[in-house]
N, C-alpha and C. Protein backbone atom coordinates (compact mmCIF):
# COMPACT_ATOMS: atom_id res chain seq x y z
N UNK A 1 17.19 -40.93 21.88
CA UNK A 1 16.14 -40.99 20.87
C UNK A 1 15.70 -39.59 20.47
N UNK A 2 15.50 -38.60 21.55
CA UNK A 2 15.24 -37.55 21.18
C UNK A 2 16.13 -36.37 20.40
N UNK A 3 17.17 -36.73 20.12
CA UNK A 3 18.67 -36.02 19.81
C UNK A 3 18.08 -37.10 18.18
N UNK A 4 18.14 -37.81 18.11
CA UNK A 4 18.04 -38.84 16.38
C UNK A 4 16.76 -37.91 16.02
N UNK A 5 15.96 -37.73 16.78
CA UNK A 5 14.25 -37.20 15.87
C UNK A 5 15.34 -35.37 15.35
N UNK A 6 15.82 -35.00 16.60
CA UNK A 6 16.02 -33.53 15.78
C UNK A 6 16.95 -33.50 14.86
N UNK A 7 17.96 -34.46 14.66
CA UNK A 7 18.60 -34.37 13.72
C UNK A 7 18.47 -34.92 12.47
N UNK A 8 17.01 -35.71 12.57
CA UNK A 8 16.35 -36.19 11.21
C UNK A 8 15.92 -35.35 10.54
N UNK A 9 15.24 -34.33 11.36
CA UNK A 9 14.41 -33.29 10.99
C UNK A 9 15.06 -32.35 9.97
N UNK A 10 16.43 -32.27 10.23
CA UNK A 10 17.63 -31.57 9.66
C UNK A 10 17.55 -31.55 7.93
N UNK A 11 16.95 -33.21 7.98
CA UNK A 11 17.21 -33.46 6.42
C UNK A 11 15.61 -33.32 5.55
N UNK A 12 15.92 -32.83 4.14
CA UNK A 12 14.35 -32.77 3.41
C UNK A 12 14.25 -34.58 3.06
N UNK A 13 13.05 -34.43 2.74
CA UNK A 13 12.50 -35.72 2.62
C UNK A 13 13.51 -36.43 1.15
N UNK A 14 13.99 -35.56 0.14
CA UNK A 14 15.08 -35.43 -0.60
C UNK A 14 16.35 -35.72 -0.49
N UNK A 15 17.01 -35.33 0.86
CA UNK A 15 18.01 -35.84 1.41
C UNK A 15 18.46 -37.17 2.13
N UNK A 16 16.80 -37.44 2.86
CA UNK A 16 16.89 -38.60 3.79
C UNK A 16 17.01 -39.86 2.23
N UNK A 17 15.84 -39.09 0.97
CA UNK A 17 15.94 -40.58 -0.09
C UNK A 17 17.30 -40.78 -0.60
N UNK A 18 18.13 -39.23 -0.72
CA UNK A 18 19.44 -39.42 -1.28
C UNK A 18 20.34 -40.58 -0.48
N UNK A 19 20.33 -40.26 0.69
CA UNK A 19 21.45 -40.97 1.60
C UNK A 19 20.80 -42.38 1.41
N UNK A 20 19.91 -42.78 1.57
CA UNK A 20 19.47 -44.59 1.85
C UNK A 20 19.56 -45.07 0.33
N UNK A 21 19.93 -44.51 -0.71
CA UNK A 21 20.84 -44.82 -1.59
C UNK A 21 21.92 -45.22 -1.41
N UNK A 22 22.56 -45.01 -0.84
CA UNK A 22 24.55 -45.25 -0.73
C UNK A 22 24.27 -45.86 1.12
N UNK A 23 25.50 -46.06 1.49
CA UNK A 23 26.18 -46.91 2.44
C UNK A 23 25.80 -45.99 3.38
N UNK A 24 24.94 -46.04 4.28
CA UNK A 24 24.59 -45.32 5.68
C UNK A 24 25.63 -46.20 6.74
N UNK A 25 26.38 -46.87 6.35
CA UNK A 25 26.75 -47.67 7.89
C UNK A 25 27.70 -46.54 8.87
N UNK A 26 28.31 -45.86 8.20
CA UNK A 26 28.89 -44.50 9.35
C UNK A 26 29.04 -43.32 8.24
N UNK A 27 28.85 -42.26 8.89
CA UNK A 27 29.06 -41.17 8.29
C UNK A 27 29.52 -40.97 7.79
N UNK A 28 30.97 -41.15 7.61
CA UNK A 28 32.43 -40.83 6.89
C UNK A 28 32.04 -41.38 5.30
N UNK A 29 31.77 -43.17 5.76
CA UNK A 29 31.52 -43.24 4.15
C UNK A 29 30.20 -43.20 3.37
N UNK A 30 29.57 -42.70 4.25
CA UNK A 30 28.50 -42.16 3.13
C UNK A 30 28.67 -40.54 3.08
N UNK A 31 29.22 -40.07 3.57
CA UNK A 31 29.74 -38.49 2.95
C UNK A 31 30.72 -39.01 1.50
N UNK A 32 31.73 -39.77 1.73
CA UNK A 32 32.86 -40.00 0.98
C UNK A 32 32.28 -40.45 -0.21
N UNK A 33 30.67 -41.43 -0.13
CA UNK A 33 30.23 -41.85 -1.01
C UNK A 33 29.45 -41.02 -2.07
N UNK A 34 28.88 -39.81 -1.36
CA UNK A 34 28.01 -38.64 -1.93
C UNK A 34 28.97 -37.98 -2.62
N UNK A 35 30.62 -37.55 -1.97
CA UNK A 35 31.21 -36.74 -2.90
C UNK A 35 31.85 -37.63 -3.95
N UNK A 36 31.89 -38.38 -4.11
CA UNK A 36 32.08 -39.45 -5.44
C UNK A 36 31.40 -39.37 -6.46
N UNK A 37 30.23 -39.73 -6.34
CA UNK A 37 29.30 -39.48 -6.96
C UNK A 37 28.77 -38.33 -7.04
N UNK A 38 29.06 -37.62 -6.79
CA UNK A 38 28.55 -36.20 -7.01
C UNK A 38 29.24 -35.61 -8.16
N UNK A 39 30.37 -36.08 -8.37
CA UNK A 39 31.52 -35.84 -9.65
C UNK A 39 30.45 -36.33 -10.98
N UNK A 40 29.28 -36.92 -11.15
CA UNK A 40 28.62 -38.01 -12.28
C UNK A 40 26.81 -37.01 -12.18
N UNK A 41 27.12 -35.72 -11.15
CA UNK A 41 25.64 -35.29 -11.17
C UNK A 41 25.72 -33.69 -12.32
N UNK A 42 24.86 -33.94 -12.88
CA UNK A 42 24.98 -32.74 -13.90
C UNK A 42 23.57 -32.02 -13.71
N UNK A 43 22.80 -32.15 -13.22
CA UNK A 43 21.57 -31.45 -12.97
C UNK A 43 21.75 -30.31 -11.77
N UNK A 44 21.33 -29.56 -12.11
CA UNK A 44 21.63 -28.45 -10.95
C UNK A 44 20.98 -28.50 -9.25
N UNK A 45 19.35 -29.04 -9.77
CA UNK A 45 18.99 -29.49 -8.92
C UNK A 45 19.18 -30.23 -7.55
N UNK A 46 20.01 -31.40 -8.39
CA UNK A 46 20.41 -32.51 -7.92
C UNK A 46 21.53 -32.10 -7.02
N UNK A 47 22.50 -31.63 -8.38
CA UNK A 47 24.07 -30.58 -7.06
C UNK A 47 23.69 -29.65 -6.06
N UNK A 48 22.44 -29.16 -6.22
CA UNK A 48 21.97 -28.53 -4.53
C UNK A 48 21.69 -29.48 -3.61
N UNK A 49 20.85 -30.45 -3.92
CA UNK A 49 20.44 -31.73 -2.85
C UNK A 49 21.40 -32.16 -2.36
N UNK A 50 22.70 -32.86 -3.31
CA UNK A 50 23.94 -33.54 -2.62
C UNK A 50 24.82 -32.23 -1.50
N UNK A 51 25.08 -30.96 -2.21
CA UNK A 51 25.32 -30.18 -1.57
C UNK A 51 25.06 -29.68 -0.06
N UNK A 52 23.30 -29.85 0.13
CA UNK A 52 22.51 -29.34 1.13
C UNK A 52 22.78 -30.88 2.23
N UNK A 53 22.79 -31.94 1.51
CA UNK A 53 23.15 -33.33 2.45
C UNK A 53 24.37 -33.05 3.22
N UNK A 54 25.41 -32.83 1.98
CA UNK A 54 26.97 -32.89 2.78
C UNK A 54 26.57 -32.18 3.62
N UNK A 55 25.99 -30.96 3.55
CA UNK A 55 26.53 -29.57 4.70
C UNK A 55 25.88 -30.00 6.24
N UNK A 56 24.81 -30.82 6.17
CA UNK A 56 24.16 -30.88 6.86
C UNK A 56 24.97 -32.31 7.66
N UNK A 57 25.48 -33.02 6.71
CA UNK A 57 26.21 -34.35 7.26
C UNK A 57 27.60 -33.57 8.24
N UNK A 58 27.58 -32.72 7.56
CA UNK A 58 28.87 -32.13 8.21
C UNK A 58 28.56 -31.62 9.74
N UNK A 59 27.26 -31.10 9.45
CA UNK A 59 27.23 -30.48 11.44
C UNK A 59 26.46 -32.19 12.26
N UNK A 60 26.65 -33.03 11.76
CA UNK A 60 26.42 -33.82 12.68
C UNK A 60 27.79 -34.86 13.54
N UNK A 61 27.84 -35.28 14.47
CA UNK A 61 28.56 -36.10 15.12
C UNK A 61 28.47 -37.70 14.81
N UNK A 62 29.66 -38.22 14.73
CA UNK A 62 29.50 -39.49 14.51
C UNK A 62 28.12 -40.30 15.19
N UNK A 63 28.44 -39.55 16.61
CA UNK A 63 26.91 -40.51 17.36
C UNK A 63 25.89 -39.68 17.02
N UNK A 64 25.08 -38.79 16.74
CA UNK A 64 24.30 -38.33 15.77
C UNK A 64 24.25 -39.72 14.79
N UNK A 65 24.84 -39.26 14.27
CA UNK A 65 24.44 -40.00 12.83
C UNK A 65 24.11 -41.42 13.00
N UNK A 66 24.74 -42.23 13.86
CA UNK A 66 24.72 -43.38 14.62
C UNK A 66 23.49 -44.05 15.16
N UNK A 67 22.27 -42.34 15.23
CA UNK A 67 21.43 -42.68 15.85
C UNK A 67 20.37 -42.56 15.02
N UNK A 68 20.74 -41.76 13.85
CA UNK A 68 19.53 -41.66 13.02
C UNK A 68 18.94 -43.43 12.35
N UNK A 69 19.16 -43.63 12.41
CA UNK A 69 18.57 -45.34 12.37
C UNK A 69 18.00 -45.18 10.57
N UNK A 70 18.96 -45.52 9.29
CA UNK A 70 18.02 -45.44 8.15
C UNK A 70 17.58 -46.89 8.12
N UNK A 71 16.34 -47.14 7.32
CA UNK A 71 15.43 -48.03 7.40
C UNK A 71 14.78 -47.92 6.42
N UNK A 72 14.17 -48.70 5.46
CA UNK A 72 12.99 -48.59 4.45
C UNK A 72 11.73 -48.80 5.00
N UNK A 73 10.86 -47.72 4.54
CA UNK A 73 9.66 -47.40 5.43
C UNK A 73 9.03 -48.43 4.76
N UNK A 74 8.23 -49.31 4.99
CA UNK A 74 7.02 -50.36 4.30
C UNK A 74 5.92 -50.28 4.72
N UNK A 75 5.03 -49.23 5.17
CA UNK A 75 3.81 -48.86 5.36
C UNK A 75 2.75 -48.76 4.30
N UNK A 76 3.53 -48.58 2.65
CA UNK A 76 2.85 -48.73 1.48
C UNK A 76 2.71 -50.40 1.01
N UNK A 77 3.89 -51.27 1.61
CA UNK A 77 4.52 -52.28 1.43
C UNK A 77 3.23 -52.96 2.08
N UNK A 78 2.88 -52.52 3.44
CA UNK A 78 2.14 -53.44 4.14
C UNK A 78 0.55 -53.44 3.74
N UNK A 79 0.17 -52.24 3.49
CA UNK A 79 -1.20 -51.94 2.67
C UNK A 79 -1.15 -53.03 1.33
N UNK A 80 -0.56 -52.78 0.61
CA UNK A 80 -0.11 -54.09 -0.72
C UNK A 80 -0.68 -55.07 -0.20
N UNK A 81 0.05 -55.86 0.70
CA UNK A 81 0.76 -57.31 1.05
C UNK A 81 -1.25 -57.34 1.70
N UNK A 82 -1.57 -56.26 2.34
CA UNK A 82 -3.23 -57.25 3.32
C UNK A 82 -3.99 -56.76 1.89
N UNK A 83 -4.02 -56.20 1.20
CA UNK A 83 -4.98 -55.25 -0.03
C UNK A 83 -4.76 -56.80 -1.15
N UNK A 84 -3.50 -57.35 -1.09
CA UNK A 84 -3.74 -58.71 -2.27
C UNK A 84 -3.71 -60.12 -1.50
N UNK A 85 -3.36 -60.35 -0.42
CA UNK A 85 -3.41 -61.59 0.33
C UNK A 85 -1.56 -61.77 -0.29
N UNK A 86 -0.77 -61.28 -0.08
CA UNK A 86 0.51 -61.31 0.05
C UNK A 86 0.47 -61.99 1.45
C-alpha cells in the first residue's frame, strides 16, 4: 500500500484525470492507448500532459501500476445524493 501512495504521487492531478479516461486494466495498454491517441492531440498543452504521463508510466513496474488502484472519487457524488434525498 505504501509503494501505490508514492507512486500516485508521481502523477499531477492532470495525469491521474488523463489515464481514468482510457483502459487502466494494465499498463501496457493504457500506455499503448495514450500513444494512439496522442497522434489526434494538437494542443501543446495537452502533448506535455500525455508526454509527462508516458514518461512517468514508463518508470513504473507492472506491479506498481497494479497497485495504484484507479477508481472514481464520489465524495462530490455523495454530498449531491444526502444534499437532494438521492
Amino acid at each position: 500500500m505504501q509503494n501505490s501512495l508514492i507512486s500516485l504521487n508521481k502523477f499531477s492531478t492532470e495525469e491521474l484525470n488523463l489515464m481514468c479516461i482510457f483502459d487502466t486494466a494494465d499498463r501496457v495498454t493504457l500506455r499503448n492507448d495514450l500513444v494512439t491517441a496522442l497522434h489526434d492531440v494538437y494542443e501543446p498543452d495537452m502533448i506535455a500532459v500525455f508526454a509527462s504521463t508516458l514518461e512517468k508510466l514508463d518508470t513504473l513496474t507492472d506491479e506498481e501500476f497494479a497497485e495504484l488502484g484507479f477508481y472514481i472519487a464520489d465524495d462530490d457524488l455523495q454530498i449531491e445524493e444526502d444534499a437532494f434525498g438521492y
